[in-house]
PDB file of N, CA and C in Angstrom:
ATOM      1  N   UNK A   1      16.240   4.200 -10.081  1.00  0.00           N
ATOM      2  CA  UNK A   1      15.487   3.818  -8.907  1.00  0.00           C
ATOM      3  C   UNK A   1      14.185   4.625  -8.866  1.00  0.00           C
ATOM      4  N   UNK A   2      13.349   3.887  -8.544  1.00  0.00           N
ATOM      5  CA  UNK A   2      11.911   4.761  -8.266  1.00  0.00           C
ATOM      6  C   UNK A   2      11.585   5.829  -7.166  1.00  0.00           C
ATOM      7  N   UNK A   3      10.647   6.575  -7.324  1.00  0.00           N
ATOM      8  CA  UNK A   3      10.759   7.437  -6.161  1.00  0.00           C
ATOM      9  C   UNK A   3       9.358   6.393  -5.903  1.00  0.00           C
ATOM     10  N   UNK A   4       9.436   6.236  -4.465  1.00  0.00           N
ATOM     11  CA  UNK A   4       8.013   5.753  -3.744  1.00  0.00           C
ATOM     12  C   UNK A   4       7.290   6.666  -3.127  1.00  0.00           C
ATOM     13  N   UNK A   5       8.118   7.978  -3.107  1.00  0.00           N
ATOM     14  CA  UNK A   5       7.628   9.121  -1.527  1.00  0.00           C
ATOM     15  C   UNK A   5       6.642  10.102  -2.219  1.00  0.00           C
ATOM     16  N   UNK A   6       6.454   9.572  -4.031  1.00  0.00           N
ATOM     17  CA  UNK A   6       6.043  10.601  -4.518  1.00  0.00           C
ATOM     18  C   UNK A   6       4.468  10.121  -5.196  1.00  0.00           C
ATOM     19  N   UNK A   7       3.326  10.697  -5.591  1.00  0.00           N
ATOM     20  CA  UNK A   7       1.641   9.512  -5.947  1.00  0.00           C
ATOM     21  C   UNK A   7       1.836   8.720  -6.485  1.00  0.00           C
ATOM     22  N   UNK A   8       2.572   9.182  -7.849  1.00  0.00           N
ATOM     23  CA  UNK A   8       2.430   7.552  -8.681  1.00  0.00           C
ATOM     24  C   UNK A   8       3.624   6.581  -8.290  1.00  0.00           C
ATOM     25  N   UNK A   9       4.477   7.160  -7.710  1.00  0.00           N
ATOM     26  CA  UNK A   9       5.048   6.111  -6.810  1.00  0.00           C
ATOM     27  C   UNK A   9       4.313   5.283  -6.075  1.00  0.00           C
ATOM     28  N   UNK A  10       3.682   5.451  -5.195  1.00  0.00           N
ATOM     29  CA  UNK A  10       3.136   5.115  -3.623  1.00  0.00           C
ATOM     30  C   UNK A  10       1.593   4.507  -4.665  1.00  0.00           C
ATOM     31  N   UNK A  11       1.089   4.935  -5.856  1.00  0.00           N
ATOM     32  CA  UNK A  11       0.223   4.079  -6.034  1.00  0.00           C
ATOM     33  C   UNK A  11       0.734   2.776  -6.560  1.00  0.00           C
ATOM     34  N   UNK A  12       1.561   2.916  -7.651  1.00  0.00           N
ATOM     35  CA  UNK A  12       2.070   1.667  -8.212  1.00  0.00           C
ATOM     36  C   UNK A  12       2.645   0.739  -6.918  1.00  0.00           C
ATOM     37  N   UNK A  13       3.373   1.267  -5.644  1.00  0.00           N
ATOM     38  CA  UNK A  13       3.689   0.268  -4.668  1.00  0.00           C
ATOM     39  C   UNK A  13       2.442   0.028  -3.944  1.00  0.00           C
ATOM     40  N   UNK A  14       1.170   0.759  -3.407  1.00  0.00           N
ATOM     41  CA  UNK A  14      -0.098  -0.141  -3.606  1.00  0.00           C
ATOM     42  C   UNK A  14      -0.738  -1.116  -3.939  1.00  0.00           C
ATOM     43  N   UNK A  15      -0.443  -1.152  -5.030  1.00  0.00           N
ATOM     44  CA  UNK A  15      -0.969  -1.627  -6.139  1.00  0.00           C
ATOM     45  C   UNK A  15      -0.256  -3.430  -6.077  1.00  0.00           C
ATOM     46  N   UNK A  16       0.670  -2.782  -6.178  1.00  0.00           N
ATOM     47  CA  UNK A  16       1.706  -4.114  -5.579  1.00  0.00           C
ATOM     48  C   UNK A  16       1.754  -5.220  -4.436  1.00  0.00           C
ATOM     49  N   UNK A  17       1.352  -3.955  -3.893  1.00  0.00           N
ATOM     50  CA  UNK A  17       1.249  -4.702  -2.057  1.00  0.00           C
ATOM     51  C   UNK A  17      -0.172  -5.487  -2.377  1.00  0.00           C
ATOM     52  N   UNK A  18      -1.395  -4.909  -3.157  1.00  0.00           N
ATOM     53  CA  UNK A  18      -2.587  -5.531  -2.993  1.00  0.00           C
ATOM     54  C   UNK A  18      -2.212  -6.434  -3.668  1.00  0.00           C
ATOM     55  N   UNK A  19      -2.062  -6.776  -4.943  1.00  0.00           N
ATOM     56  CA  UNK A  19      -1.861  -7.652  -5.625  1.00  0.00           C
ATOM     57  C   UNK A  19      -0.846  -8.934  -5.018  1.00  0.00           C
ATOM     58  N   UNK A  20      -0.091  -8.711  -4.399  1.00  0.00           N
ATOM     59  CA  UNK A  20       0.838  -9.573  -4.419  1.00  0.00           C
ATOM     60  C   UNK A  20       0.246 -10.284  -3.185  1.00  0.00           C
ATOM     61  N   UNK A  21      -0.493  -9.722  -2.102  1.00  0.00           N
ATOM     62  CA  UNK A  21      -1.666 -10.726  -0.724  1.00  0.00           C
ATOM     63  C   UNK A  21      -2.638 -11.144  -1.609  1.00  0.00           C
ATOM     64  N   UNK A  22      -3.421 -10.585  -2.115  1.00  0.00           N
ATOM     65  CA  UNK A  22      -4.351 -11.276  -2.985  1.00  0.00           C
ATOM     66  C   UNK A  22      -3.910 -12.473  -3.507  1.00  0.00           C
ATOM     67  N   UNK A  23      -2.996 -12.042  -4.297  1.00  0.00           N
ATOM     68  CA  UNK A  23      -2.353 -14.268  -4.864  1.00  0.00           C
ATOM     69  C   UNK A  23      -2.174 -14.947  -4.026  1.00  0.00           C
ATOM     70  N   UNK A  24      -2.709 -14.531  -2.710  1.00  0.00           N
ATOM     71  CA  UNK A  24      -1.797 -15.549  -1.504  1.00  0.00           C
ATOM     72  C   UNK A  24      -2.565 -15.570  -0.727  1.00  0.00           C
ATOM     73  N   UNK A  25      -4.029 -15.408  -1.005  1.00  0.00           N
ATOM     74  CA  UNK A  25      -5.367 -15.469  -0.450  1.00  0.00           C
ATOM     75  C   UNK A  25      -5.799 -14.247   0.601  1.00  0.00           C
ATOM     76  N   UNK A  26      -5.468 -13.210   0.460  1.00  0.00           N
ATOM     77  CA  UNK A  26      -5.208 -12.146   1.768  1.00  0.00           C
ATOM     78  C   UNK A  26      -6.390 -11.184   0.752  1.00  0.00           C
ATOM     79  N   UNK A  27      -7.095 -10.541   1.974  1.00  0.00           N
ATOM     80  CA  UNK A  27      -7.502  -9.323   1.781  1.00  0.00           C
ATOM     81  C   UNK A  27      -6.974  -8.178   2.043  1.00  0.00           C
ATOM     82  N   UNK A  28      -6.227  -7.667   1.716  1.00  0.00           N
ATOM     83  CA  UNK A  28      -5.338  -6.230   2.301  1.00  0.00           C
ATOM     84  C   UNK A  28      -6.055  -4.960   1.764  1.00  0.00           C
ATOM     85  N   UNK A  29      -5.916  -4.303   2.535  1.00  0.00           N
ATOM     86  CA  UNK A  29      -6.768  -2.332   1.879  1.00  0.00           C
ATOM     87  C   UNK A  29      -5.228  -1.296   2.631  1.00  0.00           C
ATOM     88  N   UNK A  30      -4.962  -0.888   1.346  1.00  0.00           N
ATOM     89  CA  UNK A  30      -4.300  -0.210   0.952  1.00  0.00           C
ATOM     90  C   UNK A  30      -4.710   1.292   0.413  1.00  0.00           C
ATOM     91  N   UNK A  31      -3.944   1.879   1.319  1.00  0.00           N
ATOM     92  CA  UNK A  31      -4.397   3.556   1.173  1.00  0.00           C
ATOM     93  C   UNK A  31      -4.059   4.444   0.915  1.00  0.00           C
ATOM     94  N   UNK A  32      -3.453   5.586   0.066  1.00  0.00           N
ATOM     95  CA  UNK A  32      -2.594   6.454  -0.027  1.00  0.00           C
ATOM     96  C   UNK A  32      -3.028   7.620   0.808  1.00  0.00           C
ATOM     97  N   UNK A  33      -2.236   8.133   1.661  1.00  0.00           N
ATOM     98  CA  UNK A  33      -2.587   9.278   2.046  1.00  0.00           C
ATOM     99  C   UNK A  33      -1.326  10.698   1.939  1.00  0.00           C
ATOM    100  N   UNK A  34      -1.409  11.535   1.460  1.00  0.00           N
ATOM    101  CA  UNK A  34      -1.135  12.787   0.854  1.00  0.00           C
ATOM    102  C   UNK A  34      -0.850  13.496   2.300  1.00  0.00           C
ATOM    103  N   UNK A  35       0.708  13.804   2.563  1.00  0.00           N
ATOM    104  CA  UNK A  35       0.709  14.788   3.625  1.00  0.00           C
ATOM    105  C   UNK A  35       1.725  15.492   3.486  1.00  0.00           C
ATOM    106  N   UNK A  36       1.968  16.226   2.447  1.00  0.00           N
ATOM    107  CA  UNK A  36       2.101  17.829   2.311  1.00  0.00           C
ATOM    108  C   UNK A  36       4.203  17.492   2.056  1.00  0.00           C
ATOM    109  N   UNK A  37       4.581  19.045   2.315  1.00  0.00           N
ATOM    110  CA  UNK A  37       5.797  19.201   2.377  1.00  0.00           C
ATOM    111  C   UNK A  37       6.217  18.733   3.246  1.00  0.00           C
ATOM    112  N   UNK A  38       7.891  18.144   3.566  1.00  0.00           N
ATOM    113  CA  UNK A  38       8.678  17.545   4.275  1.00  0.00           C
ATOM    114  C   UNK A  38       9.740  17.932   3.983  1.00  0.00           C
ATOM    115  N   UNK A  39      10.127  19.063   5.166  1.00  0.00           N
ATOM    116  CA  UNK A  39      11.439  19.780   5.262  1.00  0.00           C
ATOM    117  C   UNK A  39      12.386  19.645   4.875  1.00  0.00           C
ATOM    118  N   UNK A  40      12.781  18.104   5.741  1.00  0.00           N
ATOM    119  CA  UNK A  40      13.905  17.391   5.787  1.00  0.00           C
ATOM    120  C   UNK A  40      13.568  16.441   3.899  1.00  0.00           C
ATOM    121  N   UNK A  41      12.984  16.249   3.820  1.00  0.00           N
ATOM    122  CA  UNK A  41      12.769  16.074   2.143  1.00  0.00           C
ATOM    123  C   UNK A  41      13.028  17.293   1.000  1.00  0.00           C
ATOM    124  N   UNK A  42      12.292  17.916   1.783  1.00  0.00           N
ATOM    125  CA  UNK A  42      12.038  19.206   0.773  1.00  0.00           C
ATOM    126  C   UNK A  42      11.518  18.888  -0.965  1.00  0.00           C
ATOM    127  N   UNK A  43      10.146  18.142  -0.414  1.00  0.00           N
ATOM    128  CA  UNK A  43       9.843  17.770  -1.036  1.00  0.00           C
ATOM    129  C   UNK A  43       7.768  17.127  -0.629  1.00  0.00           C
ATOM    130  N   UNK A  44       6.624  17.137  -0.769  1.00  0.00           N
ATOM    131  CA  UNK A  44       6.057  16.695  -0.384  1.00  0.00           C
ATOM    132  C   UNK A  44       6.307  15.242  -0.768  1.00  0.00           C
ATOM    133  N   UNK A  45       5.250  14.620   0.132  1.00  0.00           N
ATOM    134  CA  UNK A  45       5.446  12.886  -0.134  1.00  0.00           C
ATOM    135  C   UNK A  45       3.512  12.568  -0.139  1.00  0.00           C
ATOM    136  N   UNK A  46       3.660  11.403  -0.356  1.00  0.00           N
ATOM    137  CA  UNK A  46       2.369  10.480  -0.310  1.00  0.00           C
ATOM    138  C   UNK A  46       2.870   8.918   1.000  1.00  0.00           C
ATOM    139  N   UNK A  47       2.419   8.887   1.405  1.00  0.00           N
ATOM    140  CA  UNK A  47       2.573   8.044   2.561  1.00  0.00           C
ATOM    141  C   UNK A  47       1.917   7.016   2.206  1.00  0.00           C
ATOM    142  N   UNK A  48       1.840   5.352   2.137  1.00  0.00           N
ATOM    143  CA  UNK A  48       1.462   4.095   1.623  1.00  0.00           C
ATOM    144  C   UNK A  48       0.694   3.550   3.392  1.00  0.00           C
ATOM    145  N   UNK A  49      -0.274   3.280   3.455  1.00  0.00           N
ATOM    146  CA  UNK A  49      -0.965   2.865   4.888  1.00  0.00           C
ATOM    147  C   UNK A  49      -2.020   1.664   4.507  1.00  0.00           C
ATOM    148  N   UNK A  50      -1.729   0.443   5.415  1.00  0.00           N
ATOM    149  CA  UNK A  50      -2.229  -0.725   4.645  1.00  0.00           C
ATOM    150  C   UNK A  50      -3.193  -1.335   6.122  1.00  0.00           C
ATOM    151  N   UNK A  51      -3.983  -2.171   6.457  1.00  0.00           N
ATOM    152  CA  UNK A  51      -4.617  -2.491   7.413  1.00  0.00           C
ATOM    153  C   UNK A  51      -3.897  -3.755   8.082  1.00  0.00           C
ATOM    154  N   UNK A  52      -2.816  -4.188   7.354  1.00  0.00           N
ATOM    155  CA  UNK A  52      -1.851  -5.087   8.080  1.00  0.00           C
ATOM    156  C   UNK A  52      -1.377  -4.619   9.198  1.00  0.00           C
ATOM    157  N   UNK A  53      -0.822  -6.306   9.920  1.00  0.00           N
ATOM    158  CA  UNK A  53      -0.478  -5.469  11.581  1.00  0.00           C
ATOM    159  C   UNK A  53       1.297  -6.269  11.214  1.00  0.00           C
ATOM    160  N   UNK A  54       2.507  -5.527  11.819  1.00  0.00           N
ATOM    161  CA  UNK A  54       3.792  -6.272  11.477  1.00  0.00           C
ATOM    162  C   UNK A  54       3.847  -6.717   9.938  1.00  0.00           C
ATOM    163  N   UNK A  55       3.395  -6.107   9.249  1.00  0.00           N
ATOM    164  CA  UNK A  55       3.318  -6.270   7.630  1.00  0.00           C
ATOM    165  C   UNK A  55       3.000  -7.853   7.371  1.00  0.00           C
ATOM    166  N   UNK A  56       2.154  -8.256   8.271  1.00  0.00           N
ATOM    167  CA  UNK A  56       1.288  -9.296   7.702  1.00  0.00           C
ATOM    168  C   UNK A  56      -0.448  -8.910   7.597  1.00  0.00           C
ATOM    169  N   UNK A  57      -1.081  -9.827   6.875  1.00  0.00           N
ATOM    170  CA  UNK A  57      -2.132  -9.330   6.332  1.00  0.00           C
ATOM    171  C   UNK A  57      -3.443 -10.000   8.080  1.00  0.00           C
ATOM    172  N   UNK A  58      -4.242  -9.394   8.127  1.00  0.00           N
ATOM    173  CA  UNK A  58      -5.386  -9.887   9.054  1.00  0.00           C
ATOM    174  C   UNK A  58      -6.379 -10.200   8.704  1.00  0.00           C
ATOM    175  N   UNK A  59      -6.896 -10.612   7.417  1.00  0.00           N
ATOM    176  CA  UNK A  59      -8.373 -11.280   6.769  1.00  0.00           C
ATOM    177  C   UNK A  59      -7.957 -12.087   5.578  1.00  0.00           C
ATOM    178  N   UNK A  60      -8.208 -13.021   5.412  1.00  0.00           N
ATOM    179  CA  UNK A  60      -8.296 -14.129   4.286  1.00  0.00           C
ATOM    180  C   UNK A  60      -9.156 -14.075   3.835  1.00  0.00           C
ATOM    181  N   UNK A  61      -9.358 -14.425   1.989  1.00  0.00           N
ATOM    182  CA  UNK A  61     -10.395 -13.902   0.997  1.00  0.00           C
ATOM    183  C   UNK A  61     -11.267 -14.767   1.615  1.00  0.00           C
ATOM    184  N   UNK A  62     -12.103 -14.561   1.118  1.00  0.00           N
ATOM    185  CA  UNK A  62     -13.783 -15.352   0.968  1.00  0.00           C
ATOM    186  C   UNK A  62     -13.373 -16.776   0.455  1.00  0.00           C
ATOM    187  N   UNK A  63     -13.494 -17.585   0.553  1.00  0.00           N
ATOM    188  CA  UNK A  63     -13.759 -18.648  -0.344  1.00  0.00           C
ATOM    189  C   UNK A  63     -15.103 -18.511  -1.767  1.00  0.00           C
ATOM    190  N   UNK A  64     -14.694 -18.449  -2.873  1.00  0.00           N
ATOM    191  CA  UNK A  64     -15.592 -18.710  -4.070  1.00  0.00           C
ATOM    192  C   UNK A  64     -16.410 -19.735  -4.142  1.00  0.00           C
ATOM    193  N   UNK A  65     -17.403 -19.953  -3.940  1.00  0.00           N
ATOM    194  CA  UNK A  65     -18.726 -20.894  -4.399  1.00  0.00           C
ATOM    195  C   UNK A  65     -18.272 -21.183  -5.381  1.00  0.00           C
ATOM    196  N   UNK A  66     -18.669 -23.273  -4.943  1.00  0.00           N
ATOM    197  CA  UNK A  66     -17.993 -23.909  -6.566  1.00  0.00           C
ATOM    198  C   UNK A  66     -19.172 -24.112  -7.085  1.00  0.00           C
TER     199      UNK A  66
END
């Protein structure tokens, strides 16, 4: 199983999240943000923060000039 709580975790699930709205016409921005040790982890983490609201996306791509 992957760790997600850890950078290249939380980028590759990024990465994912963008990609996978993008095929589905969505603009999503996806962010990693880095916040330290976690006790109850004992472990730092990277936290995944996306501009979706209820994990749906709020802007549809551009349309491409034919």
């Amino acid at each position: 199983m992957a760790d997600l709580c850890n950078r290249d975790g939380a980028d590759r699930l990024a990465s994912k999240i963008q990609d996978f709205w993008r095929k589905q016409g969505f603009d999503v921005v996806v962010e990693m943000r880095d916040e330290g040790f976690v006790s109850t982890m004992r472990s730092s983490r990277t936290d995944v923060r996306s501009n979706m609201i209820n994990g749906m996306p709020t802007k549809q791509l551009m349309a491409e000039p034919a």
